[in-house]
C-alpha atoms as a PDB file:
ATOM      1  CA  UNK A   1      -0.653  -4.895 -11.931  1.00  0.00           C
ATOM      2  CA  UNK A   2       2.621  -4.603 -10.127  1.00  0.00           C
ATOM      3  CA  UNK A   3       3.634  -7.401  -6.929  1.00  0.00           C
ATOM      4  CA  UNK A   4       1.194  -6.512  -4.315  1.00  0.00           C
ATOM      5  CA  UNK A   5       3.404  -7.278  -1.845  1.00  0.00           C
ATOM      6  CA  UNK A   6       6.078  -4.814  -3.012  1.00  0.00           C
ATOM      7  CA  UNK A   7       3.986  -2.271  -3.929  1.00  0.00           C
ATOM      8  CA  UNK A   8       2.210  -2.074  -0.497  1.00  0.00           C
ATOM      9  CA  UNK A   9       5.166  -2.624   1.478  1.00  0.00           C
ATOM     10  CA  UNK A  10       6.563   0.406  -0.003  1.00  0.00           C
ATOM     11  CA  UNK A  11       3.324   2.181   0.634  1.00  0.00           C
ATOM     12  CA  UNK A  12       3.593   1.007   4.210  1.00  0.00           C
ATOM     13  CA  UNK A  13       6.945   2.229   4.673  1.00  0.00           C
ATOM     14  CA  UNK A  14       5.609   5.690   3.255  1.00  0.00           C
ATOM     15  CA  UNK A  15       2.915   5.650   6.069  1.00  0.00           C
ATOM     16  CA  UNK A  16       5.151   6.435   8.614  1.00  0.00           C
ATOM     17  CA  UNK A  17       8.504   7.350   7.427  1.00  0.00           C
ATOM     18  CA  UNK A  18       5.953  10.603   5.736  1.00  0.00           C
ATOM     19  CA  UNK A  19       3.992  10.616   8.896  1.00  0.00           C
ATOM     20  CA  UNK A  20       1.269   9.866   6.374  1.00  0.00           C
ATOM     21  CA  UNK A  21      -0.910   7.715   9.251  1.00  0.00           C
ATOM     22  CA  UNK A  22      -0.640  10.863  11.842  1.00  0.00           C
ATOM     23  CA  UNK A  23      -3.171  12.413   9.376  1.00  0.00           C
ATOM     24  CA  UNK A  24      -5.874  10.006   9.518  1.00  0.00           C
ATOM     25  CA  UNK A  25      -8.571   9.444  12.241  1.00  0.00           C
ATOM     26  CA  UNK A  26      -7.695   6.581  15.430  1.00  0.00           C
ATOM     27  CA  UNK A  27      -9.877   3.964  15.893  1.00  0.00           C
ATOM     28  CA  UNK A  28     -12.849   4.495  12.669  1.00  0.00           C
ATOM     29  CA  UNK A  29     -13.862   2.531   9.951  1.00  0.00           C
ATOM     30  CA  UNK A  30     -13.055   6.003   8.137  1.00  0.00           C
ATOM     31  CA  UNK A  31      -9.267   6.041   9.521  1.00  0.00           C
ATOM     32  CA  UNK A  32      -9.604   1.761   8.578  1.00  0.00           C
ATOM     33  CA  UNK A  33     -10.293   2.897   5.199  1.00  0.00           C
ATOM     34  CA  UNK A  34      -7.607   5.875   4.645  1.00  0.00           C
ATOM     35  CA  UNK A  35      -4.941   3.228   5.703  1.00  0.00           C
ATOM     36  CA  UNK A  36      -6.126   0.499   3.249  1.00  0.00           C
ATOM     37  CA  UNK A  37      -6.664   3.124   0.863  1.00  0.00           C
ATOM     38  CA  UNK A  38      -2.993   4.522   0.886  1.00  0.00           C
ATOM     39  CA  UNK A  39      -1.711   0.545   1.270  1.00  0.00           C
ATOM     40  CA  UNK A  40      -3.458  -1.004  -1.862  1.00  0.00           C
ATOM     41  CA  UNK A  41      -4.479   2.463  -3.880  1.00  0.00           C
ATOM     42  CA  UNK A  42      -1.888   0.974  -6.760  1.00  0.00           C
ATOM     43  CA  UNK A  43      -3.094  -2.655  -6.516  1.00  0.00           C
ATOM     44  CA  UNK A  44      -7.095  -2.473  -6.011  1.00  0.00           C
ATOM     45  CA  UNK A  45      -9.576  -0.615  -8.110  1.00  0.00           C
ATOM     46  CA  UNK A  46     -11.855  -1.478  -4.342  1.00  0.00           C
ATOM     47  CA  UNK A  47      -9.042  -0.113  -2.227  1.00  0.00           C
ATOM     48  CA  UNK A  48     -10.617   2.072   0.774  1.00  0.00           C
ATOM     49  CA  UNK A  49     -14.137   1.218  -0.254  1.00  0.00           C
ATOM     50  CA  UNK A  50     -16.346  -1.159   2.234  1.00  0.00           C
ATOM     51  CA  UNK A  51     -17.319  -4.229   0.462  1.00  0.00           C
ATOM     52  CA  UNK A  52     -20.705  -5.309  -1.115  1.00  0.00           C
ATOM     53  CA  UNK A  53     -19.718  -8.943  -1.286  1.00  0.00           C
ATOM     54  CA  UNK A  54     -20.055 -11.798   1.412  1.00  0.00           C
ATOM     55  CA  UNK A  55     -16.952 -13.327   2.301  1.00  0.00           C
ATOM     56  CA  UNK A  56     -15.855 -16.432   4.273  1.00  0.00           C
ATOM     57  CA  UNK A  57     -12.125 -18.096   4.897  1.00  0.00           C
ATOM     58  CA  UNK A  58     -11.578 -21.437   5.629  1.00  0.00           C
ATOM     59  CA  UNK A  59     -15.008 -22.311   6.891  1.00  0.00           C
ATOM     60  CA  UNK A  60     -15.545 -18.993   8.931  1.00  0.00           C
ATOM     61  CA  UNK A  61     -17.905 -16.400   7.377  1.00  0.00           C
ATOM     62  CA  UNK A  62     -17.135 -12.769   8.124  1.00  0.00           C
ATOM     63  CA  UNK A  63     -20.190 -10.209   8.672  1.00  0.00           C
ATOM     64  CA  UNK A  64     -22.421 -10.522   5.758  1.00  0.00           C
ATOM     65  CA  UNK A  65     -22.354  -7.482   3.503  1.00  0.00           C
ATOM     66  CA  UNK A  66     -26.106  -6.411   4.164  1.00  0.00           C
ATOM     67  CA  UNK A  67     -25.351  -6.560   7.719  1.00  0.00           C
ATOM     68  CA  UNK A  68     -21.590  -4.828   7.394  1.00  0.00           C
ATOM     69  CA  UNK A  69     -22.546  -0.775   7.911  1.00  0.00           C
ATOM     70  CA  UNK A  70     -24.538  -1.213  10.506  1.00  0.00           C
ATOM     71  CA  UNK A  71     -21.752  -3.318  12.094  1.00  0.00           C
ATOM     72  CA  UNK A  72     -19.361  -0.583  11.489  1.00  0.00           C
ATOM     73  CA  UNK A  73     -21.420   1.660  13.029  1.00  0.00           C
ATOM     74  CA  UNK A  74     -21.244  -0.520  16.135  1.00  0.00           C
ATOM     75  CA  UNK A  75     -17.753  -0.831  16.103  1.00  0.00           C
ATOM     76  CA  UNK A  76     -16.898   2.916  16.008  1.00  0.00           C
ATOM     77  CA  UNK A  77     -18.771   3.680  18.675  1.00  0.00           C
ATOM     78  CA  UNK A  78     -17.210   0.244  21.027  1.00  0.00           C
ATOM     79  CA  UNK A  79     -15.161   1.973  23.624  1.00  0.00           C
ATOM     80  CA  UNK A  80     -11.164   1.910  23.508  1.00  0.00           C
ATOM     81  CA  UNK A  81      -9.969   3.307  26.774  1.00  0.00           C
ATOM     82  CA  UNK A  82      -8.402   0.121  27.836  1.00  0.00           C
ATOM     83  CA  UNK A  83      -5.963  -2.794  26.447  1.00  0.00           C
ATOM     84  CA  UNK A  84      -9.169  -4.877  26.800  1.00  0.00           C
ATOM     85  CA  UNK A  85     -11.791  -2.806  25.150  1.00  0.00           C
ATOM     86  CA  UNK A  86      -9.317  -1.740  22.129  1.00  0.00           C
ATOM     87  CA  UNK A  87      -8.571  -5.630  21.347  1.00  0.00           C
ATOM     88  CA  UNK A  88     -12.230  -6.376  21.984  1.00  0.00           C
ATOM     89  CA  UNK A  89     -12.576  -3.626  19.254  1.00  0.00           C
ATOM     90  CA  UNK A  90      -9.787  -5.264  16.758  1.00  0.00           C
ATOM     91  CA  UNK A  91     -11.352  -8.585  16.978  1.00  0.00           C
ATOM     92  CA  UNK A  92     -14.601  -7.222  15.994  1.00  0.00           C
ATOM     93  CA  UNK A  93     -12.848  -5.222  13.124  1.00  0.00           C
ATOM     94  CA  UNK A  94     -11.257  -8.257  12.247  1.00  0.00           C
ATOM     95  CA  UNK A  95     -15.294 -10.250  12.391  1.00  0.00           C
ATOM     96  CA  UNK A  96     -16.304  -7.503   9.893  1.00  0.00           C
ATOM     97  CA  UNK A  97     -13.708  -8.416   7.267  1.00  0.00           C
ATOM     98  CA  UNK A  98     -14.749  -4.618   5.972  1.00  0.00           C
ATOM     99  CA  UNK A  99     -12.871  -4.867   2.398  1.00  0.00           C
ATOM    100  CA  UNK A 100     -12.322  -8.153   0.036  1.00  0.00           C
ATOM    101  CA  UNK A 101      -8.934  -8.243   0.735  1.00  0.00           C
ATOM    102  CA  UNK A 102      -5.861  -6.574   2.543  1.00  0.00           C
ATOM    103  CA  UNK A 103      -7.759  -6.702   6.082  1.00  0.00           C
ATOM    104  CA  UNK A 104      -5.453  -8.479   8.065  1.00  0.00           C
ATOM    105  CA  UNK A 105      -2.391  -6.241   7.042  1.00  0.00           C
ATOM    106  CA  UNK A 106      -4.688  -2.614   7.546  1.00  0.00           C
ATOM    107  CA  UNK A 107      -6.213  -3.181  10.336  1.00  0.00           C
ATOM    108  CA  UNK A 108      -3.155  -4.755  12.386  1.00  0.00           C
ATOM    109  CA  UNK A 109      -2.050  -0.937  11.577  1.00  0.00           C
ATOM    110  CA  UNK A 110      -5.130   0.630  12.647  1.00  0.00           C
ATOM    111  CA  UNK A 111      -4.671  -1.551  16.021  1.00  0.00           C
ATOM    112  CA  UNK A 112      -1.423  -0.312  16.422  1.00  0.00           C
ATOM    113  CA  UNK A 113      -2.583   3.287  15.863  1.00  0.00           C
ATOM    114  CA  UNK A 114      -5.191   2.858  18.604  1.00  0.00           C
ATOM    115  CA  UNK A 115      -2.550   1.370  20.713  1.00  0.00           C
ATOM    116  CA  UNK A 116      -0.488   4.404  20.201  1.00  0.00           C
ATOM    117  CA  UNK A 117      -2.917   6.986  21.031  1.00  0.00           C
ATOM    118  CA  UNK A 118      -4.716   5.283  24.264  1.00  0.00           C
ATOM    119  CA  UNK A 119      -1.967   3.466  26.154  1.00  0.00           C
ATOM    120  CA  UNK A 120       1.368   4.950  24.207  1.00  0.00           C
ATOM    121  CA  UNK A 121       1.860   0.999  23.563  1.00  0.00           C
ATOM    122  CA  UNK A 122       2.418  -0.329  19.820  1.00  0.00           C
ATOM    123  CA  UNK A 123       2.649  -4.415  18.969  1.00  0.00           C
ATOM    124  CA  UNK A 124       5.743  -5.478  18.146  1.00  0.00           C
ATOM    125  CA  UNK A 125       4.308  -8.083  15.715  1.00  0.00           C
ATOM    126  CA  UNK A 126       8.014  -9.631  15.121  1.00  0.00           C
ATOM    127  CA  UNK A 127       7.456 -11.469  18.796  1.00  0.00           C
ATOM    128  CA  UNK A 128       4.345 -13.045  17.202  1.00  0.00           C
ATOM    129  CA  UNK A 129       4.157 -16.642  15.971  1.00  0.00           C
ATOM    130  CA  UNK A 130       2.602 -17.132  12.516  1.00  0.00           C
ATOM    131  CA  UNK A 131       0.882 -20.002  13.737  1.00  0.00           C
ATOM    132  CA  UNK A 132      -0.135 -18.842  17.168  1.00  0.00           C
ATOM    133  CA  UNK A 133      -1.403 -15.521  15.741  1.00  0.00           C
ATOM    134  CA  UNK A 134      -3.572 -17.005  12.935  1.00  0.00           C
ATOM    135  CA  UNK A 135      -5.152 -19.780  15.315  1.00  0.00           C
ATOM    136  CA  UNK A 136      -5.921 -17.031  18.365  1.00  0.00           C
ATOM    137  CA  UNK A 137      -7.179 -14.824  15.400  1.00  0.00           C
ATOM    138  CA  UNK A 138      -9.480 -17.686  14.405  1.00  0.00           C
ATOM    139  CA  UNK A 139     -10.974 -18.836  17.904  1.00  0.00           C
ATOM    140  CA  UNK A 140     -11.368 -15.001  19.012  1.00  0.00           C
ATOM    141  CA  UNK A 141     -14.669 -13.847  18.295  1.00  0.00           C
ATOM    142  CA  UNK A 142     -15.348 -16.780  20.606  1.00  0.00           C
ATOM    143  CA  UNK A 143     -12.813 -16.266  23.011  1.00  0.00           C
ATOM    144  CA  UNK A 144     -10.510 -13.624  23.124  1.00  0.00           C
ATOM    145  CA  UNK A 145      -8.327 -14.693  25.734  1.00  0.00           C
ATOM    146  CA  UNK A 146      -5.478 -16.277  23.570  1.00  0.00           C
ATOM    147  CA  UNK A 147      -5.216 -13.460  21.724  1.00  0.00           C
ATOM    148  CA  UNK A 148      -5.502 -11.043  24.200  1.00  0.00           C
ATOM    149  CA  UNK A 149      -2.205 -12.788  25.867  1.00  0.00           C
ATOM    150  CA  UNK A 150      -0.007 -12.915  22.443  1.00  0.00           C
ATOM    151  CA  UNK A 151      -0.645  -8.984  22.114  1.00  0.00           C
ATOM    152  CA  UNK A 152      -0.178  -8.330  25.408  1.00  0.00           C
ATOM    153  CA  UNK A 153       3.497 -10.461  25.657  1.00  0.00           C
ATOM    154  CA  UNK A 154       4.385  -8.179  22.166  1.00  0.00           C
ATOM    155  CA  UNK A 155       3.426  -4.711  23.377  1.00  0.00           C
ATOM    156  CA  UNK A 156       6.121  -2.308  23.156  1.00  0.00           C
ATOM    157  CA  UNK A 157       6.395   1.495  24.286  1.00  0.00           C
ATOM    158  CA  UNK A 158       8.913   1.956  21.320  1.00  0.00           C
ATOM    159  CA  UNK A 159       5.669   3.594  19.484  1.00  0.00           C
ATOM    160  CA  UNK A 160       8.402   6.037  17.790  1.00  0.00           C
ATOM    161  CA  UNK A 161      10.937   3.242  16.296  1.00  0.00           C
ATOM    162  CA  UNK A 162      10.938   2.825  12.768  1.00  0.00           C
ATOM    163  CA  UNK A 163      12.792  -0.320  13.154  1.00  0.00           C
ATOM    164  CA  UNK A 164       9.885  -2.295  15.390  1.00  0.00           C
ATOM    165  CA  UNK A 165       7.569  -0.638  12.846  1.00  0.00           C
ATOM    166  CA  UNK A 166       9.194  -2.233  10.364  1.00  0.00           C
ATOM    167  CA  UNK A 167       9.913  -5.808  11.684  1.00  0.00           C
ATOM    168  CA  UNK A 168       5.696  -5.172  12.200  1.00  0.00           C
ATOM    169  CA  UNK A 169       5.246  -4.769   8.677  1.00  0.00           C
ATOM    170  CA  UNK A 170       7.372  -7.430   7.899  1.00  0.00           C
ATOM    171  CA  UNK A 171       6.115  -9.814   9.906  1.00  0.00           C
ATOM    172  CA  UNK A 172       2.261  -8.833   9.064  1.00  0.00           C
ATOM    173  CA  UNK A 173       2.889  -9.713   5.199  1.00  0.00           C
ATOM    174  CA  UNK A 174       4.410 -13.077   6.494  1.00  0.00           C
ATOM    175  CA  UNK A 175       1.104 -13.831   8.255  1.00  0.00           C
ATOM    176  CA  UNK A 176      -0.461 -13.600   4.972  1.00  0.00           C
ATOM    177  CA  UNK A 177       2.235 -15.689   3.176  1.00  0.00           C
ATOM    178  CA  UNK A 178       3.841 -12.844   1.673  1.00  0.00           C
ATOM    179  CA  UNK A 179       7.188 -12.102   2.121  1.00  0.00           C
ATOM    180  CA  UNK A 180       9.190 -12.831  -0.821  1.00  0.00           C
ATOM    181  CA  UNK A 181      10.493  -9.010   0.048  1.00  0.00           C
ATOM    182  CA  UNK A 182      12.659  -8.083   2.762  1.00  0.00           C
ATOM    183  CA  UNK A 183      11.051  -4.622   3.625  1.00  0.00           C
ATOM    184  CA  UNK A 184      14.578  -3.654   5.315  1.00  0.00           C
ATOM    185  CA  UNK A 185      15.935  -3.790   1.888  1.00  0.00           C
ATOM    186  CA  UNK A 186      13.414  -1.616   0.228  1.00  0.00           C
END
């Protein structure tokens, strides 16, 4: 297997600088699943496919995999009208956990994606602390505020610009400890 992270950085960098992402659906599990699909096709015999596995992280169990289609089902039809309802939607996307890995770095796409369409807003995840991020991320399903406010302080209208795209992309694979490539240099 090739680096993961070089392999899907590239393949993120394809995603828009093909308009590869303006072909798949806004705001589905399906359009979920094209992105990780096109991300991790070269790294994960799984990639695009919901998973049939339980998973947990650091004490926290994500939506258990008996449970997970029907969850999905819920989530695609959650309204996403508003800043509000689409990062209600993300955090329960994120709750679902719907592949056994590459979640966090998909669906911070797909959010963007929804972002785009609704409000012509993107994040600009560059203006997001690691730390901040992860621990808002963690205490969300509970309360949404804090992580509400750090997406709201990063939203951007440059939905266009490859460069905040790509400071995104960067600064997704940093959240997930990988960034031993500079995605400006690839």
């Amino acid at each position: 297997m090739d680096n993961e992270e070089l392999v899907s950085k590239k393949r993120a960098l394809e995603l828009f600088s093909d308009n590869i992402i303006d072909n798949y659906e806004i705001g589905t599990t399906r359009g979920l699943q094209q992105i990780h699909k096109y991300l991790f096709q070269d790294i994960f015999d799984f990639a695009g496919r919901i998973r049939d596995v339980n998973l947990s992280k650091n004490n926290f169990r994500f939506a258990p995999a008996m449970y997970l289609k029907d969850a999905l089902r819920t989530i695609d039809a959650m309204p996403q009208a508003t800043f509000d309802e689409i990062v209600k939607k993300y955090v329960e996307m994120n709750v679902a956990h719907p592949f056994r890995e590459g979640n966090g770095r998909a669906t911070r796409i797909w959010l963007d994606q929804i972002l785009k369409k609704e409000l012509g807003k993107c994040i600009d995840w560059s203006k997001i602390d690691k730390t901040e991020y992860l621990s808002a991320m963690e205490r969300s399903p509970i309360n949404d505020l804090e992580i509400k406010t750090l997406l709201q302080n990063a939203l951007t209208d440059k939905i266009s610009d490859r460069e905040v795209y790509m400071r995104g992309i960067q600064s997704s694979y940093a959240y997930e400890d990988l960034d031993e490539y500079d995605i400006h240099k690839l």
